[in-house]
Protein backbone atom coordinates (compact mmCIF):
# COMPACT_ATOMS: atom_id res chain seq x y z
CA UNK A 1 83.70 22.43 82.42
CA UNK A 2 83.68 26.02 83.00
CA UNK A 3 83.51 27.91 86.78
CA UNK A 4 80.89 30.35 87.11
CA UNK A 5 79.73 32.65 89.86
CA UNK A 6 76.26 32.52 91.44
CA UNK A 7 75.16 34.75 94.28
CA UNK A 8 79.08 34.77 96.02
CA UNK A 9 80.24 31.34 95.23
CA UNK A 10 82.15 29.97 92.26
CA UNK A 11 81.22 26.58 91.49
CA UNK A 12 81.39 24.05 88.23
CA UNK A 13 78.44 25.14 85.63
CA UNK A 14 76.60 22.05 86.27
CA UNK A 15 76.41 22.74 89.97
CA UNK A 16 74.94 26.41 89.69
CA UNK A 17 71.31 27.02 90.63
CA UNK A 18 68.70 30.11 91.46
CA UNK A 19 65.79 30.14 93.32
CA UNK A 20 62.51 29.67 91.17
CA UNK A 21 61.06 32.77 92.77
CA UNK A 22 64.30 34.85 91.62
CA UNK A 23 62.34 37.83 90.14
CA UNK A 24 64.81 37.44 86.77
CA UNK A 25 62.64 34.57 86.15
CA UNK A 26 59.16 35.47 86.97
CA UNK A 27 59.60 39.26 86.07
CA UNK A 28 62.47 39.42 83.63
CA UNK A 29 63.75 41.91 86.33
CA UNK A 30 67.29 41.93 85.75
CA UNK A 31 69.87 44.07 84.30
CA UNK A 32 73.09 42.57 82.79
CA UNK A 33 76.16 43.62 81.39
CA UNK A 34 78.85 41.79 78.21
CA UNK A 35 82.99 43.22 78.53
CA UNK A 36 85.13 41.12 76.03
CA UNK A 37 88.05 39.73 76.61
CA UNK A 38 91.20 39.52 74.65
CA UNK A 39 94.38 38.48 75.74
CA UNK A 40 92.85 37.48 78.99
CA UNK A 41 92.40 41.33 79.65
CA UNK A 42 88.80 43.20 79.44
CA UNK A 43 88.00 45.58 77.48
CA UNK A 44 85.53 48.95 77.96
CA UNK A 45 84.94 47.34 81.97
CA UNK A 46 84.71 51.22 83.49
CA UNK A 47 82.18 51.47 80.64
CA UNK A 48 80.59 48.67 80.68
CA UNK A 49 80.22 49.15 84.65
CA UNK A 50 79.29 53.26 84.27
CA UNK A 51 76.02 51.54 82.21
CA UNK A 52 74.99 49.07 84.99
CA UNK A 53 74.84 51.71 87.58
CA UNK A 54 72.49 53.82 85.46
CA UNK A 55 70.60 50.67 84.14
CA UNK A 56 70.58 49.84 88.38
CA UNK A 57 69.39 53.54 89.14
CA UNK A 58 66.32 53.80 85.96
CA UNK A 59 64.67 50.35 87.66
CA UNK A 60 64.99 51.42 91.28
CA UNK A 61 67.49 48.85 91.93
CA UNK A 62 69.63 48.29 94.87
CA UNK A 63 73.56 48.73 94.39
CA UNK A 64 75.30 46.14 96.32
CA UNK A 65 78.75 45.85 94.69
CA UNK A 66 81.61 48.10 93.58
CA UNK A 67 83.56 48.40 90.04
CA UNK A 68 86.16 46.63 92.13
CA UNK A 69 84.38 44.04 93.44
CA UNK A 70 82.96 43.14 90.21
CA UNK A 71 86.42 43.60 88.54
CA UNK A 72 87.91 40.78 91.20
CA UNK A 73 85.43 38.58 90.58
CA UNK A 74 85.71 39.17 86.52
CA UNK A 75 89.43 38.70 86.92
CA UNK A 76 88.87 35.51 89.01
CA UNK A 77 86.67 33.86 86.34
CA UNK A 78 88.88 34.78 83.27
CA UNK A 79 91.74 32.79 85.18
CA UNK A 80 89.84 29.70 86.60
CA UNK A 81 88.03 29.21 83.11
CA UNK A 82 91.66 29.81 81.25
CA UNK A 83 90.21 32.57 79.48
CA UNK A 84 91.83 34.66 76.32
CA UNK A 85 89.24 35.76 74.24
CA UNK A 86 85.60 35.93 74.47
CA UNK A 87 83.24 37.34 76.56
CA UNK A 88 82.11 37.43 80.81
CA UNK A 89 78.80 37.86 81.27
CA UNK A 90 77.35 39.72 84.33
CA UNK A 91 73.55 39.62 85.64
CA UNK A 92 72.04 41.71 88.15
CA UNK A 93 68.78 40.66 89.19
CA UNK A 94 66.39 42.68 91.95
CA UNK A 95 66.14 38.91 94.26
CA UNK A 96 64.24 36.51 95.81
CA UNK A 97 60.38 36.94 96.77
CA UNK A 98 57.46 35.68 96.63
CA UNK A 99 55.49 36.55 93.00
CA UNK A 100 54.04 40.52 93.38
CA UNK A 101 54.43 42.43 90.98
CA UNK A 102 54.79 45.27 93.51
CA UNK A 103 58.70 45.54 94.56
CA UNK A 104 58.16 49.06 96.68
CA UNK A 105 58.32 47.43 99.85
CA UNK A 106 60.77 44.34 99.10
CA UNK A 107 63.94 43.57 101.13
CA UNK A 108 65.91 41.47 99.04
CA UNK A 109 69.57 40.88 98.59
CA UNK A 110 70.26 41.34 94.96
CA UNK A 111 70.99 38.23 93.07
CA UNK A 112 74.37 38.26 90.94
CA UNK A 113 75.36 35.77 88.66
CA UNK A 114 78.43 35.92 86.32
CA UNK A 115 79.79 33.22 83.82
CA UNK A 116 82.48 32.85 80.69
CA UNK A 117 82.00 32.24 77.02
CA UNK A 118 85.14 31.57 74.74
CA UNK A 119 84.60 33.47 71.46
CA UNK A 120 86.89 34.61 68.61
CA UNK A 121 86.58 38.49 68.61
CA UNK A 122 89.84 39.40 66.48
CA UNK A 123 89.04 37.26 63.73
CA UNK A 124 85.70 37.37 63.03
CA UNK A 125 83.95 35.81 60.23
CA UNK A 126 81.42 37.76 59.81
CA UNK A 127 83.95 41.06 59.84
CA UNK A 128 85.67 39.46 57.01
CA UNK A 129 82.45 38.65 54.34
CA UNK A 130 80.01 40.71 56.07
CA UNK A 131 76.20 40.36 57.52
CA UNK A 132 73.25 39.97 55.51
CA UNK A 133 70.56 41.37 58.05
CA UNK A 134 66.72 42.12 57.46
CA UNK A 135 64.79 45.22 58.48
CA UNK A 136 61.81 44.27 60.94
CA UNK A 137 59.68 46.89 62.98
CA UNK A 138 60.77 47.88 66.51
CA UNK A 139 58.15 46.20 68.87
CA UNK A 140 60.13 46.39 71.34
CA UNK A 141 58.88 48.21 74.50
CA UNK A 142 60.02 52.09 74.99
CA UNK A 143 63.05 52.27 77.38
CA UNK A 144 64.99 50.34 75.34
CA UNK A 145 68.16 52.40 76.51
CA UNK A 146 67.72 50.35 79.64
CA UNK A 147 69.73 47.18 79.69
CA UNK A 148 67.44 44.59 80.67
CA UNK A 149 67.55 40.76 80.43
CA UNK A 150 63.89 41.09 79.04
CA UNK A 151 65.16 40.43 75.31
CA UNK A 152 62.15 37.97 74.14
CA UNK A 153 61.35 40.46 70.83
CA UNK A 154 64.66 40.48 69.90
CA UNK A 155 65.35 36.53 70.21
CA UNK A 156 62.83 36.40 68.17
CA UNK A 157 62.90 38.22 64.96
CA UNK A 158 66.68 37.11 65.57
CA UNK A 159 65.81 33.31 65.16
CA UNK A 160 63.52 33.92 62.09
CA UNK A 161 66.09 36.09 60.34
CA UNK A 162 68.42 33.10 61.08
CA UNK A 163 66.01 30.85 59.89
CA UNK A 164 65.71 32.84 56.60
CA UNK A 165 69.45 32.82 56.04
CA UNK A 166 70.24 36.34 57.74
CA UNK A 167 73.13 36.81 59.93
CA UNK A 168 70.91 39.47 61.91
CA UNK A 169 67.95 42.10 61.75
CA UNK A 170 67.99 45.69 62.58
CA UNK A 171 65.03 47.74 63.96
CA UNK A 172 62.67 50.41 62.48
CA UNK A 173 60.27 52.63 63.60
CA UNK A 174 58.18 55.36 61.46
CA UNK A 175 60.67 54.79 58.79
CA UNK A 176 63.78 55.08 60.53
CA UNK A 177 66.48 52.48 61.40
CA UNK A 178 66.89 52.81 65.81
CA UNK A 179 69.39 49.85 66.04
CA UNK A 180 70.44 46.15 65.67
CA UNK A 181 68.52 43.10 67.40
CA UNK A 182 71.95 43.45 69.59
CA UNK A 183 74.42 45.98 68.24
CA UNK A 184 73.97 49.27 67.33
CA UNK A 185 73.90 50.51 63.93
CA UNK A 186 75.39 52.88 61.11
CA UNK A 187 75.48 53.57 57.59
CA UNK A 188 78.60 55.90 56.05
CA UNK A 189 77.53 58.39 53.26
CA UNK A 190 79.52 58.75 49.93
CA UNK A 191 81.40 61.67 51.32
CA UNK A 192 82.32 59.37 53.75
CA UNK A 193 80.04 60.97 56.84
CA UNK A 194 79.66 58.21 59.71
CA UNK A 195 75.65 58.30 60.63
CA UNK A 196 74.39 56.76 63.57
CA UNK A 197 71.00 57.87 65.83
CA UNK A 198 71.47 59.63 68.69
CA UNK A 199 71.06 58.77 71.82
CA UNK A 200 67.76 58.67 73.77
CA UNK A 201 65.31 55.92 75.41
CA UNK A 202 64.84 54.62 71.97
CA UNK A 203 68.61 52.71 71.38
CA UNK A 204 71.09 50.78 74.04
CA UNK A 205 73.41 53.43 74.80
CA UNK A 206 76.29 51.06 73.62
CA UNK A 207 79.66 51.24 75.04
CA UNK A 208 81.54 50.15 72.03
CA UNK A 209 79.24 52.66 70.03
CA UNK A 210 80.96 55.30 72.35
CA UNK A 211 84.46 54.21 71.88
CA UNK A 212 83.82 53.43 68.38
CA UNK A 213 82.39 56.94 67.76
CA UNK A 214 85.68 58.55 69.58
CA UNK A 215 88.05 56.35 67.61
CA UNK A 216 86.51 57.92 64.34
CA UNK A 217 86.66 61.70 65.77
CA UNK A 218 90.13 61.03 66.73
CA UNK A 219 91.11 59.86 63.28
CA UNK A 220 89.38 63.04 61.73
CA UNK A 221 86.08 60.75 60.32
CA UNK A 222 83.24 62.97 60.69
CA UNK A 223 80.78 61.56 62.70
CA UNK A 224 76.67 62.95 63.07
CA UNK A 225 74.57 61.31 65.31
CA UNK A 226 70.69 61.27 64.05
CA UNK A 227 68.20 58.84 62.68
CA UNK A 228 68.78 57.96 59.31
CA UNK A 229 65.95 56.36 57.12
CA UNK A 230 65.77 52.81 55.69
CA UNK A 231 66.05 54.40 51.62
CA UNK A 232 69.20 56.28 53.16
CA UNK A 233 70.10 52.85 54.43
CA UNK A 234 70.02 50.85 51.22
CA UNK A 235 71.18 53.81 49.08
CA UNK A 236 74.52 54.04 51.36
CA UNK A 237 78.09 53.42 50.59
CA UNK A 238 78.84 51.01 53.82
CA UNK A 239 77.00 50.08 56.96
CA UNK A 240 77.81 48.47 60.16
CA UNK A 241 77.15 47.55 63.52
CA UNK A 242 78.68 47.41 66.74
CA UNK A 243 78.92 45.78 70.29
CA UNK A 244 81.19 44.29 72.63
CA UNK A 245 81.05 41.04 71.04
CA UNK A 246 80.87 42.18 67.65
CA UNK A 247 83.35 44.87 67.72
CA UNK A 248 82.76 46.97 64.31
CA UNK A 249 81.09 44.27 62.26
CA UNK A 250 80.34 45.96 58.09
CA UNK A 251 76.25 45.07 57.03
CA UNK A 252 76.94 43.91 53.29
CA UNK A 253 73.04 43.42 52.27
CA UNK A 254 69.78 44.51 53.08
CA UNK A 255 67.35 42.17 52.39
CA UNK A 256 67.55 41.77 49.06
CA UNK A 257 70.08 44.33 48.27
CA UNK A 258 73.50 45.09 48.62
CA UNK A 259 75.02 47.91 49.93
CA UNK A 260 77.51 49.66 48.33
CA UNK A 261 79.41 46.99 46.31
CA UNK A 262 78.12 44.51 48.72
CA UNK A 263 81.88 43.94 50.32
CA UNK A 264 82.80 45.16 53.60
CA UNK A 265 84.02 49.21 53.16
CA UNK A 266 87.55 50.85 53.20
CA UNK A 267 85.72 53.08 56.07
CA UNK A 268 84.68 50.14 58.55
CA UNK A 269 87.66 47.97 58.32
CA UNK A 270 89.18 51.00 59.36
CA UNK A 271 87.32 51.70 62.21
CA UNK A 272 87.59 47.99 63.30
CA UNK A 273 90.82 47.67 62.86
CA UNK A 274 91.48 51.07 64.92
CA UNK A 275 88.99 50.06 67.26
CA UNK A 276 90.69 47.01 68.58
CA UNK A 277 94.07 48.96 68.58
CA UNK A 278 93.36 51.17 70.72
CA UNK A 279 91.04 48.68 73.03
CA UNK A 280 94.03 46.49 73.34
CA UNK A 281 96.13 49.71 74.70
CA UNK A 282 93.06 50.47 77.12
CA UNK A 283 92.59 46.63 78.38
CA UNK A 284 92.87 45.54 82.11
C-alpha cells in the first residue's frame, strides 16, 4: 500500500482524507504539478516547480511552501513508496470554506496533497509502435496555459477516443492543432523542421516541451514554434507529443491516416532518446 501526503502528514492511501468543503472539490480550484521519476531521482523538478508558482500567481493563490520544502517531501515519498520510475504527483488547492464562489476575502491555509504512481517511462510501449490519436475541437476554456485540476473536457474526449480504439486525441481550434488532451504536440516537416505552437494562454506551457525543444537546438534540429494546421498535420513526415509522463512519444496515425510511413520517425526516436540522456544527467 503506498504512503501519501495530505495537508503535512504522510499516512497509508487508505487512511488519507479532505474536507468536503475543500474548494478542489466544489470549485475545481486547484493547481497541480507531474515530475517523473527514474532511478528514484526526479526529473525537470526546478521546472516543474518554476510552473506552479506562476500557475499559483495567475489564480491569486497563496504560496505557502518552498522548492525545498516540496523537494523534501518529494524525496520522502519516492523512498517510503520504494520508488524508481514513475511519477509524484503534487496538488495545490486554495482550502477549506464554506461554498462562495467569492474567494477575495478568504483566510484559508492552502491544502497540499502529494502521492506516487509506479510507471514505466524508459520503455514505453507506446514510444515503440506509436499512438493512433483523433483530432477533436478545443472546448476547453481559454487560459488553458494555467495548470488547473479542472480537466473534465479533456477526460472526456480522452475516454471516447479510448473507447474508439485511440491511444489519445489532440486539440483544434479554427483549423489549427493547439495541443494534446495531455501532452503537447508537434509534427516534423520533410526537411526535417521541428513545428510546434508557440506559447500563449492557448497551450500548457509544458516543461518537457521546453527541455525537449532545447535538446533539439542543441543537436542542431531546427526548431519553429507556430500553429501548424490539421492538412499540415496529416501531410507531415513524423509527429509527436510530449510530457513528463510521456517523454517524446511519435503520433503514427491520424484518424484514419497514417503519417509518414505510419512507424515512429528517425527524427523523434532521436529526440527521445536524447531527451532522456540528458534528463538522466540533470536528475536529483
Amino acid at each position: 500500500m503506498r504512503t501519501v501526503y495530505v495537508n503535512g502528514t504522510f499516512l497509508p492511501e487508505d487512511q488519507a482524507q479532505i474536507s468536503i468543503f475543500d474548494r478542489a472539490v466544489l470549485f475545481a480550484d486547484a493547481v497541480y504539478e507531474v515530475t517523473a521519476v527514474v532511478g528514484g531521482k526526479l526529473l525537470d523538478f526546478d521546472g516543474h516547480m518554476a510552473r506552479l508558482r506562476r500557475s499559483l500567481k495567475e489564480l491569486d493563490m497563496v504560496e505557502r511552501f518552498s522548492d525545498q520544502e516540496l523537494l523534501k517531501i518529494h524525496r520522502s515519498l519516492i523512498e517510503k513508496n520504494t520508488l524508481q520510475e514513475g511519477l509524484v504527483y503534487l496538488q495545490v488547492t486554495r482550502g477549506v470554506a464554506d461554498r462562495d464562489f467569492d474567494f477575495s476575502r478568504l483566510d484559508a491555509d492552502p491544502g497540499l496533497i502529494l502521492f506516487t504512481q509506479a510507471k514505466d517511462l524508459i520503455n514505453n510501449p507506446l514510444a515503440e509502435r506509436g499512438q493512433c490519436i483523433t483530432l477533436v475541437e478545443d472546448l476547453r476554456w481559454a487560459r488553458s496555459d494555467i495548470k488547473t485540476v479542472q480537466l473534465l473536457y479533456s477526460s472526456l474526449v480522452k475516454s471516447r477516443a479510448s473507447e474508439a480504439g485511440a491511444d489519445d486525441v489532440w486539440l483544434h481550434r479554427d483549423g489549427k492543432v493547439t495541443e494534446g488532451s495531455s501532452n503537447n504536440a508537434y509534427i516534423v516537416t520533410d526537411n526535417n523542421e521541428i513545428i510546434t505552437r508557440e506559447l500563449s494562454r492557448d497551450i500548457l506551457h509544458g516543461i518537457t516541451r521546453q527541455a525537449v525543444l532545447n535538446v533539439a537546438r542543441l543537436h542542431q534540429m531546427k526548431v519553429v514554434e507556430r500553429a501548424f494546421t490539421i492538412e499540415e498535420l496529416r501531410s507531415a513526415k513524423e509527429a509527436f507529443s510530449t510530457s513528463a509522463s510521456g517523454f517524446v512519444n511519435p503520433v503514427v496515425r491520424v484518424d484514419d491516416q497514417e503519417i509518414g510511413t505510419g512507424q515512429p520517425g528517425i527524427v523523434t526516436k532521436l529526440l527521445r532518446a536524447n531527451y532522456i540522456a540528458a534528463s538522466l544527467r540533470t536528475a536529483i
